[in-house]
C-alpha atoms as a PDB file:
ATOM      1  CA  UNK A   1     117.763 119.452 119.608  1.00  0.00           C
ATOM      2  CA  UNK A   2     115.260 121.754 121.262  1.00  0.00           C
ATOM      3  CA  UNK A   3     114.964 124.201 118.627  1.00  0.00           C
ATOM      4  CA  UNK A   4     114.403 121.165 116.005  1.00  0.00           C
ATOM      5  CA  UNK A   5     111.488 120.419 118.365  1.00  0.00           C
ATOM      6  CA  UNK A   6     110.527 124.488 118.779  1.00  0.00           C
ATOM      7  CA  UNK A   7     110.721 124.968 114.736  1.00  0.00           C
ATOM      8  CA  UNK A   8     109.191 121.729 114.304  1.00  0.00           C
ATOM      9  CA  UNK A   9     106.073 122.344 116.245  1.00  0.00           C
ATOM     10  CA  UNK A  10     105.789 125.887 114.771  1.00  0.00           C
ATOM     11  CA  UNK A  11     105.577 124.528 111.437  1.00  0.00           C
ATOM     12  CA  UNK A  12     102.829 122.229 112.181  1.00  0.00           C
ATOM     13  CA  UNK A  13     101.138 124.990 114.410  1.00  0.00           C
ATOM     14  CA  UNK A  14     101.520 126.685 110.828  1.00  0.00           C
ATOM     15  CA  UNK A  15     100.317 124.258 109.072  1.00  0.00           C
ATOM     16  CA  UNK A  16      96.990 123.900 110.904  1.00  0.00           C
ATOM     17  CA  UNK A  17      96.066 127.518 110.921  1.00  0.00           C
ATOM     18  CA  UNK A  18      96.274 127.725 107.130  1.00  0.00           C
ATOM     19  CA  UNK A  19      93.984 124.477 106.992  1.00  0.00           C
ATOM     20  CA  UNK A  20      96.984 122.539 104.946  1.00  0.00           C
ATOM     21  CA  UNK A  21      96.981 119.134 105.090  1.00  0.00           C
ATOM     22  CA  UNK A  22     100.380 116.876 104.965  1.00  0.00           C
ATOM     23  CA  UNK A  23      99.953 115.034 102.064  1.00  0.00           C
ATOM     24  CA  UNK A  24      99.435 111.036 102.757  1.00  0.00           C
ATOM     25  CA  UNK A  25     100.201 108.404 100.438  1.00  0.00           C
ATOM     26  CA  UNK A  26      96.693 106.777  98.932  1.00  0.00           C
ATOM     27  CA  UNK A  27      97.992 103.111 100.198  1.00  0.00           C
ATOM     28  CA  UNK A  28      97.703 104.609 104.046  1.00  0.00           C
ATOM     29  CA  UNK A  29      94.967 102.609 105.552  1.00  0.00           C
ATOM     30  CA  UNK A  30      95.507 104.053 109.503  1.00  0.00           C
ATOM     31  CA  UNK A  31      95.340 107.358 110.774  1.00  0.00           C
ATOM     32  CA  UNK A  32      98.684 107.419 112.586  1.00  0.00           C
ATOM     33  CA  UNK A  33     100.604 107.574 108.679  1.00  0.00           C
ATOM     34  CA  UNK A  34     104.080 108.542 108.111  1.00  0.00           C
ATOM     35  CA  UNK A  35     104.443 112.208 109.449  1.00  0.00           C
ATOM     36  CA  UNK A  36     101.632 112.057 111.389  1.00  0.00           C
ATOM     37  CA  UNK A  37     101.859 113.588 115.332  1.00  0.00           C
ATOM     38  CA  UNK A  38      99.829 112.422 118.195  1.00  0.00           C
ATOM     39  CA  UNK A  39      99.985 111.439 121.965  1.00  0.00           C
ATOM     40  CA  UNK A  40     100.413 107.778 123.303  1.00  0.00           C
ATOM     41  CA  UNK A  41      99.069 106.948 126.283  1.00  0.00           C
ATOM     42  CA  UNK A  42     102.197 105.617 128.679  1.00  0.00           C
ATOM     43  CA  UNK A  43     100.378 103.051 131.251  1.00  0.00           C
ATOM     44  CA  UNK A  44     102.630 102.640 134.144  1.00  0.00           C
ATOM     45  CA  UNK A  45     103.827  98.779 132.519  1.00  0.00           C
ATOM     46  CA  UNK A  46     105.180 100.785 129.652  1.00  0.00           C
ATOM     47  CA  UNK A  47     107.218 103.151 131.961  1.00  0.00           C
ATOM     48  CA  UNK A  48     108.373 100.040 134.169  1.00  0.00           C
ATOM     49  CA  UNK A  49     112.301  99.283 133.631  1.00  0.00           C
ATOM     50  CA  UNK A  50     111.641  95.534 134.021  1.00  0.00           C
ATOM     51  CA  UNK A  51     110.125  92.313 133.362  1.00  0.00           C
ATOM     52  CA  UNK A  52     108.247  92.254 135.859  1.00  0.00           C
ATOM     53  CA  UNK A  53     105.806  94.233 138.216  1.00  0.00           C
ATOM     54  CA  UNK A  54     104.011  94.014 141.498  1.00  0.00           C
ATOM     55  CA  UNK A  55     100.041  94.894 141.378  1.00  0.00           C
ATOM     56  CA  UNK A  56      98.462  93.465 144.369  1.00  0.00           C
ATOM     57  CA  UNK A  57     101.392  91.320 146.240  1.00  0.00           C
ATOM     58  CA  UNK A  58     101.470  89.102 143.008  1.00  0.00           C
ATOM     59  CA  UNK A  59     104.077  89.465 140.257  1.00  0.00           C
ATOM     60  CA  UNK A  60     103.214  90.096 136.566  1.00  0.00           C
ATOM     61  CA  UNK A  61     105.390  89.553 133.547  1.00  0.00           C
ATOM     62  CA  UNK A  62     105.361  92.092 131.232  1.00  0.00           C
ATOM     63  CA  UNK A  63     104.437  90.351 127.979  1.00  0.00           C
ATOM     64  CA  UNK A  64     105.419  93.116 125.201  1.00  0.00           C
ATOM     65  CA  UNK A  65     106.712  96.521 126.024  1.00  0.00           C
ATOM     66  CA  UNK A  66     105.043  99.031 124.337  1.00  0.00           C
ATOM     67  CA  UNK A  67     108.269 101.000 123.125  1.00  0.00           C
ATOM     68  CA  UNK A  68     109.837  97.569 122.219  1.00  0.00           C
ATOM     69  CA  UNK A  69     111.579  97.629 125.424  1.00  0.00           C
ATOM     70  CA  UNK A  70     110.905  97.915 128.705  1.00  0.00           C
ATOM     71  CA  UNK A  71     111.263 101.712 130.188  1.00  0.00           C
ATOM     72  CA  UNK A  72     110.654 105.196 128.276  1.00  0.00           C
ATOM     73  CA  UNK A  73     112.720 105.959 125.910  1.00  0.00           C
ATOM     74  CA  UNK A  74     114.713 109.569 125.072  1.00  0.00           C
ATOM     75  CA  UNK A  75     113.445 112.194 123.355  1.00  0.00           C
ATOM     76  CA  UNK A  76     114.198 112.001 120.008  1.00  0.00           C
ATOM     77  CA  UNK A  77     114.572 108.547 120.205  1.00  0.00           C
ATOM     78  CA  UNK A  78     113.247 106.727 117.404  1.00  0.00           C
ATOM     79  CA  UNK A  79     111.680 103.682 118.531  1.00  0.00           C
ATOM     80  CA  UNK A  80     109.383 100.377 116.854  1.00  0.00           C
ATOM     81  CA  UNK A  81     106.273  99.956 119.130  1.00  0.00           C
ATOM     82  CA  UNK A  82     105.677  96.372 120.644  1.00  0.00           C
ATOM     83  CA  UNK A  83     102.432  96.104 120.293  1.00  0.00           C
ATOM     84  CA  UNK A  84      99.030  98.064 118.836  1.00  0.00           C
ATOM     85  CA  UNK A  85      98.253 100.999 120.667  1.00  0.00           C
ATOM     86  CA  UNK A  86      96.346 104.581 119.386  1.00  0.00           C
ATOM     87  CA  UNK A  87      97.453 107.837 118.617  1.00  0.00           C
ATOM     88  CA  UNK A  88      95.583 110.649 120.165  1.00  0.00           C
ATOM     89  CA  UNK A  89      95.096 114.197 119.668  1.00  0.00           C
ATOM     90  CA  UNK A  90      94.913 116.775 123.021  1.00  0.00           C
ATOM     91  CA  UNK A  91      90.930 117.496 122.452  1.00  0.00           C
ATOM     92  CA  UNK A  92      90.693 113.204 122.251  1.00  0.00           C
ATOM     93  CA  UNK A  93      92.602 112.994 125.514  1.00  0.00           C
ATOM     94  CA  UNK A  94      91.043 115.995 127.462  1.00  0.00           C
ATOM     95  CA  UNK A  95      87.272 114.914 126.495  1.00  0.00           C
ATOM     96  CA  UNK A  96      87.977 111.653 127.348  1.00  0.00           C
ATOM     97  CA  UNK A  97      90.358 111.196 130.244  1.00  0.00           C
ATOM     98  CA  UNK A  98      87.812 109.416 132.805  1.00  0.00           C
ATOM     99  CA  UNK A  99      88.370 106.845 130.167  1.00  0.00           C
ATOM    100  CA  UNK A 100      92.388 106.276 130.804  1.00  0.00           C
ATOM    101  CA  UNK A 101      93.342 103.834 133.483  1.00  0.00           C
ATOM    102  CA  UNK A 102      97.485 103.645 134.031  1.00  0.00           C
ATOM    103  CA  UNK A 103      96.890  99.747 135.482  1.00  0.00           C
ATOM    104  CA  UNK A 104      94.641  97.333 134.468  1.00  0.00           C
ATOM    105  CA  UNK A 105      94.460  93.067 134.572  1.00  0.00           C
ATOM    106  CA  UNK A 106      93.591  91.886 131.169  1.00  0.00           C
ATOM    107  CA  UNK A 107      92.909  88.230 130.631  1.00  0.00           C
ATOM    108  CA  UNK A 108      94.578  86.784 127.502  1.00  0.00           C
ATOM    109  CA  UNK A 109      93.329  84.464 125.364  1.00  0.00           C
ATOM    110  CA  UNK A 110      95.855  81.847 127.101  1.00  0.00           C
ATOM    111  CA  UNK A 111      94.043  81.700 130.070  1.00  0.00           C
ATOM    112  CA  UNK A 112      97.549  84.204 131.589  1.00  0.00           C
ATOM    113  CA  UNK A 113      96.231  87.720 133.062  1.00  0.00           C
ATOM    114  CA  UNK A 114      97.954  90.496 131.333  1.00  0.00           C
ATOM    115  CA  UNK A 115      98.844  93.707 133.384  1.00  0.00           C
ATOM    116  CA  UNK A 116      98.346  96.261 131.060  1.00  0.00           C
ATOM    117  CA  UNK A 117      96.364  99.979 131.065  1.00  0.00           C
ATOM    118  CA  UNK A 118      93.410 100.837 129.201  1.00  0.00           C
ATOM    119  CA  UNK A 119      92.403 103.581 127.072  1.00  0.00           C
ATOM    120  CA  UNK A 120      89.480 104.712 125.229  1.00  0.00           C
ATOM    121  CA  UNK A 121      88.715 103.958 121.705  1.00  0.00           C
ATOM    122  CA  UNK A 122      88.932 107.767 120.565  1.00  0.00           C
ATOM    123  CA  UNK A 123      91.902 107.223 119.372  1.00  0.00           C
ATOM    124  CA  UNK A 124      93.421 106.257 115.543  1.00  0.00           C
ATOM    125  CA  UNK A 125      94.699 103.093 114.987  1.00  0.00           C
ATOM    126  CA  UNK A 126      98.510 103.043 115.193  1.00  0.00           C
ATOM    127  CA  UNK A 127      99.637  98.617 114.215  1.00  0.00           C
ATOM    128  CA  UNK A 128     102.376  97.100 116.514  1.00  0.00           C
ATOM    129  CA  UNK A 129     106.108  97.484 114.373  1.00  0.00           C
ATOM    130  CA  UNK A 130     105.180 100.946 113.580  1.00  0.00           C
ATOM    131  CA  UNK A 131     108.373 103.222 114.001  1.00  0.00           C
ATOM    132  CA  UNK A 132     107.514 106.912 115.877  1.00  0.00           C
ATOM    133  CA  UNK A 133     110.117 109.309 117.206  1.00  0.00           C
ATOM    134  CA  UNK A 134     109.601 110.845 120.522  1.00  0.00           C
ATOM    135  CA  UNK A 135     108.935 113.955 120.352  1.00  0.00           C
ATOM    136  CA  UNK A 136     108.194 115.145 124.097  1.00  0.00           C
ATOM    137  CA  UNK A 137     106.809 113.622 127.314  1.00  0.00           C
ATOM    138  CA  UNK A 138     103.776 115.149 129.047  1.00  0.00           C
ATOM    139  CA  UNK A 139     101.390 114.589 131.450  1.00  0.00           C
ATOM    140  CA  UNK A 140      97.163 115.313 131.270  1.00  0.00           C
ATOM    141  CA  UNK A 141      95.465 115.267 134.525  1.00  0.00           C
ATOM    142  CA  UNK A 142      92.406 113.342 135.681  1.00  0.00           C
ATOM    143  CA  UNK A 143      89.364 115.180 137.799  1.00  0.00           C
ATOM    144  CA  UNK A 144      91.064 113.530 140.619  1.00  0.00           C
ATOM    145  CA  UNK A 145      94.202 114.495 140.180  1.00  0.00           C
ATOM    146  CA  UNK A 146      95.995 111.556 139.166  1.00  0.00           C
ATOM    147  CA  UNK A 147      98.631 112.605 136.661  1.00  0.00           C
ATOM    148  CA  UNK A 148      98.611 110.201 132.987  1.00  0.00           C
ATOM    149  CA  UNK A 149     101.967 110.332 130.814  1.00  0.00           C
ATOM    150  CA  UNK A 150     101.839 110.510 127.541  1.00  0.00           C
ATOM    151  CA  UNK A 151     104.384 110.534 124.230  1.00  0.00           C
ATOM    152  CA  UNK A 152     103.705 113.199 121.765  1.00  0.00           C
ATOM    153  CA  UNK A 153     105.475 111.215 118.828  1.00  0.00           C
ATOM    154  CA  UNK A 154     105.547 111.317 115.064  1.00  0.00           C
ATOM    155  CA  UNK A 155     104.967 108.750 112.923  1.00  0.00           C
ATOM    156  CA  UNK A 156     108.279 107.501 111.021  1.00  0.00           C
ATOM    157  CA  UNK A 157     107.059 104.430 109.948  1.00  0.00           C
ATOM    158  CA  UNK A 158     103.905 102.123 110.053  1.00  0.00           C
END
């Protein structure tokens, strides 16, 4: 499995440094299309194992795991995403990492506070249902030292 992953990032290293582009269907109307690779930000919710979670003595619900489940799944794993998120490329994450916050209260239109992250809008478009495939797990660090995770993933499906 980790030579699939070696020869697969080879090829797309290859790929970019002959200025080839995959070839996209005309009907794609996002960035993060079939065969397309990117990171996802991983706010803390997404890599809880439960329901729930504790911010501030109070308990939240998680309302819709953002790997369809709650936890992280395996590499390789080929999940269906829960809800919108973006896909981001390493210069979009490293210009912009003040931006990412791994915990964050959202208020829903329902009047219910959502306990979510945040991320900044550098990213491309990537609709809730899509299908990606995990590719590898890393983490980009803030000026302060706080580690983020991300999912470098490929787009099976959106």
């Amino acid at each position: 499995m980790r030579r699939l992953v070696i020869r697969y990032v080879c090829a797309l290293a290859l790929v970019a440094l002959c200025g080839a582009q995959p070839a996209q269907a005309e009907s794609c109307r996002f960035v993060g299309c079939q065969g397309d690779v990117g990171y996802i930000f991983a706010p803390l919710p997404a890599q809880h194992g439960g329901t729930t979670i504790k911010f501030n003595s109070k308990d939240y619900p998680l309302k819709t795991p953002l790997f369809g489940k709650p936890g992280l799944p395996d590499v390789n794993a080929i999940v269906t995403t829960g809800r919108e998120t973006q896909l981001f490329t390493e210069a979009a994450i490293t210009t912009s990492i003040a931006a990412f916050k791994p915990l964050a209260i959202r208020d829903a239109a329902t009047g219910e506070p959502d306990l979510t992250g945040e991320e900044p809008e550098t990213g491309s478009e990537l609709p809730a249902g899509s299908q990606i495939r995990i590719l590898s797990w890393r983490t980009f660090s803030k000026p302060s030292g706080e580690q983020l995770l991300f999912a470098l993933v490929q787009v099976v499906r959106h």
